[in-house]
Protein backbone atom coordinates (compact mmCIF):
# COMPACT_ATOMS: atom_id res chain seq x y z
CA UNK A 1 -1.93 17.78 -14.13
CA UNK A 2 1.65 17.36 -12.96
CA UNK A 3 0.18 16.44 -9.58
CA UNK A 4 -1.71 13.40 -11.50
CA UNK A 5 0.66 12.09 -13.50
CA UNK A 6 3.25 11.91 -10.90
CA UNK A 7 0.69 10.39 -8.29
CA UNK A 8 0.31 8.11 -11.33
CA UNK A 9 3.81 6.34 -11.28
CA UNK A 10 3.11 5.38 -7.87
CA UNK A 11 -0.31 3.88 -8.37
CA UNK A 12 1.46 1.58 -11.54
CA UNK A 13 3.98 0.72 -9.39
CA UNK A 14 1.20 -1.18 -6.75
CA UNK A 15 0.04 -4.66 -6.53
CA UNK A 16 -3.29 -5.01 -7.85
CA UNK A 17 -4.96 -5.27 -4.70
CA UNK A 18 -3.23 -2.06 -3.52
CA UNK A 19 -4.49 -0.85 -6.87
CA UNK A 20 -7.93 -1.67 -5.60
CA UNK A 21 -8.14 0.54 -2.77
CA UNK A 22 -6.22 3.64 -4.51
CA UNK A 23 -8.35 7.06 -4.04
CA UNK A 24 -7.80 10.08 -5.88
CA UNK A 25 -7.04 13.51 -3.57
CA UNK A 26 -10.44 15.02 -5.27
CA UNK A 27 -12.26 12.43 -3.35
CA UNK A 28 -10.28 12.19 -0.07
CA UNK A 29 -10.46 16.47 -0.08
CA UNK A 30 -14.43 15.96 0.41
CA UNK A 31 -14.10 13.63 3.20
CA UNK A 32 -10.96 15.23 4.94
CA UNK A 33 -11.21 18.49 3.99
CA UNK A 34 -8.02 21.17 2.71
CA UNK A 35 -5.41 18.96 4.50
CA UNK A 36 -6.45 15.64 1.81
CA UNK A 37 -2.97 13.96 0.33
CA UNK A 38 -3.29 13.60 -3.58
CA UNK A 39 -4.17 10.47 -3.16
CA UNK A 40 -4.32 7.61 -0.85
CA UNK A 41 -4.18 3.59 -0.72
CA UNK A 42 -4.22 0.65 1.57
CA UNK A 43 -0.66 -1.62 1.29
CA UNK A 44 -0.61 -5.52 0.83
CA UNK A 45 0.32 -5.24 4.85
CA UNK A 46 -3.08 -3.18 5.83
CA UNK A 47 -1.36 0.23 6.33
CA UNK A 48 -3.49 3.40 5.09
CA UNK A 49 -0.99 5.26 2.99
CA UNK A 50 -0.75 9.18 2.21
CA UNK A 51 0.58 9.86 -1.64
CA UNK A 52 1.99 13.15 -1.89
CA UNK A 53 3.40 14.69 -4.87
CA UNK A 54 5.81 18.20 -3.99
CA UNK A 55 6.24 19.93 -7.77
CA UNK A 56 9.18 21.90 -5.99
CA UNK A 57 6.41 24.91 -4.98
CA UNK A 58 6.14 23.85 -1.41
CA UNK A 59 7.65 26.18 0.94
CA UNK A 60 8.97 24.61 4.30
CA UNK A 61 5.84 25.26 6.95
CA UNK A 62 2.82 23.97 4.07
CA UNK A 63 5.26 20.27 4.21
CA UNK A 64 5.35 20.87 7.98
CA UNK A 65 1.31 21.04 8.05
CA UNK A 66 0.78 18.22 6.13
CA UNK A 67 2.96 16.26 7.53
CA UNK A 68 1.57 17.17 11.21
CA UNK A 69 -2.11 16.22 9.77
CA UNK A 70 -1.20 13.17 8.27
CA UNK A 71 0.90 12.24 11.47
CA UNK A 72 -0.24 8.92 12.33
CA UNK A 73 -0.02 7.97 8.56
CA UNK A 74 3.00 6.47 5.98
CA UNK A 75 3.46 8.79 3.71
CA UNK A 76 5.17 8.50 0.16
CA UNK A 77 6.37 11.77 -1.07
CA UNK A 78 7.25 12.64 -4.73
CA UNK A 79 9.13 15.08 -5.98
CA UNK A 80 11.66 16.66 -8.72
CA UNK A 81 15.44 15.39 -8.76
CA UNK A 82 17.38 17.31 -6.40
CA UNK A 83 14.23 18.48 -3.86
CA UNK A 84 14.80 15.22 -1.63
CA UNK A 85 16.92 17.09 0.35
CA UNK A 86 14.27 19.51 1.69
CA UNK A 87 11.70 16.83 2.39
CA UNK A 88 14.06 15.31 4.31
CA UNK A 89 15.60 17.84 6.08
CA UNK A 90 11.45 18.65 6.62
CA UNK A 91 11.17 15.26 8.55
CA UNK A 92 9.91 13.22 5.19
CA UNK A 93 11.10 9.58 5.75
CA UNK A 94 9.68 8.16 2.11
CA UNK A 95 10.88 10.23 -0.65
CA UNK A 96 10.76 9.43 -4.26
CA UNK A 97 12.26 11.63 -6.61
CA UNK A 98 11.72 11.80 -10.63
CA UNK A 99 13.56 13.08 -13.35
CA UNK A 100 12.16 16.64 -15.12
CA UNK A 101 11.84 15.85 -18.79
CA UNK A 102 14.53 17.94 -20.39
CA UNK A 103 13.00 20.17 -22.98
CA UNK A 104 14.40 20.51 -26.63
CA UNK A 105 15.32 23.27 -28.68
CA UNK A 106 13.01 23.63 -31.47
């Protein structure tokens, strides 16, 4: 769920014909297989572009894979406040970070 909503912010941050060409991960992971981004779009400039969205879970060799299989392919990463650090150091060039809701005391 996490995965979706966060994939989400990027998708409403498009153009609309970016918007147009937006594929979920679901779909891409039956065409590409185990190595599919969470989702995928085509830029105003013709690029293909990789959406990835890091919850904090990945460990340094699964961002290493994925980065290695999308290779010849922009990527966007998302992740958690304070995590841009390991993407980077990781070889991530596009990192966008979001804020974890803070959660009350009830």
């Amino acid at each position: 769920m996490v995965h979706q909503i966060r994939a989400n912010d990027i998708y409403f941050s498009l153009s609309e014909i970016e918007k147009a060409t937006w594929v979920i991960g679901d779909v891409l992971e039956k065409t590409t297989g185990r190595q599919a981004p969470d989702a995928s779009y085509v830029s105003d400039d013709g690029e293909v572009v990789h959406v990835e969205v890091d919850t904090g879970h990945y460990k340094r060799h699964q961002v290493l894979e994925k980065l290695g299989a999308w290779s010849n392919t922009r990527q966007v990463w998302v992740c958690p406040t304070g995590r841009e650090q390991f993407l980077r150091r990781c070889g991530v060039r596009d990192v966008q970070a979001y804020v974890l809701p803070r959660k009350e005391v009830v």
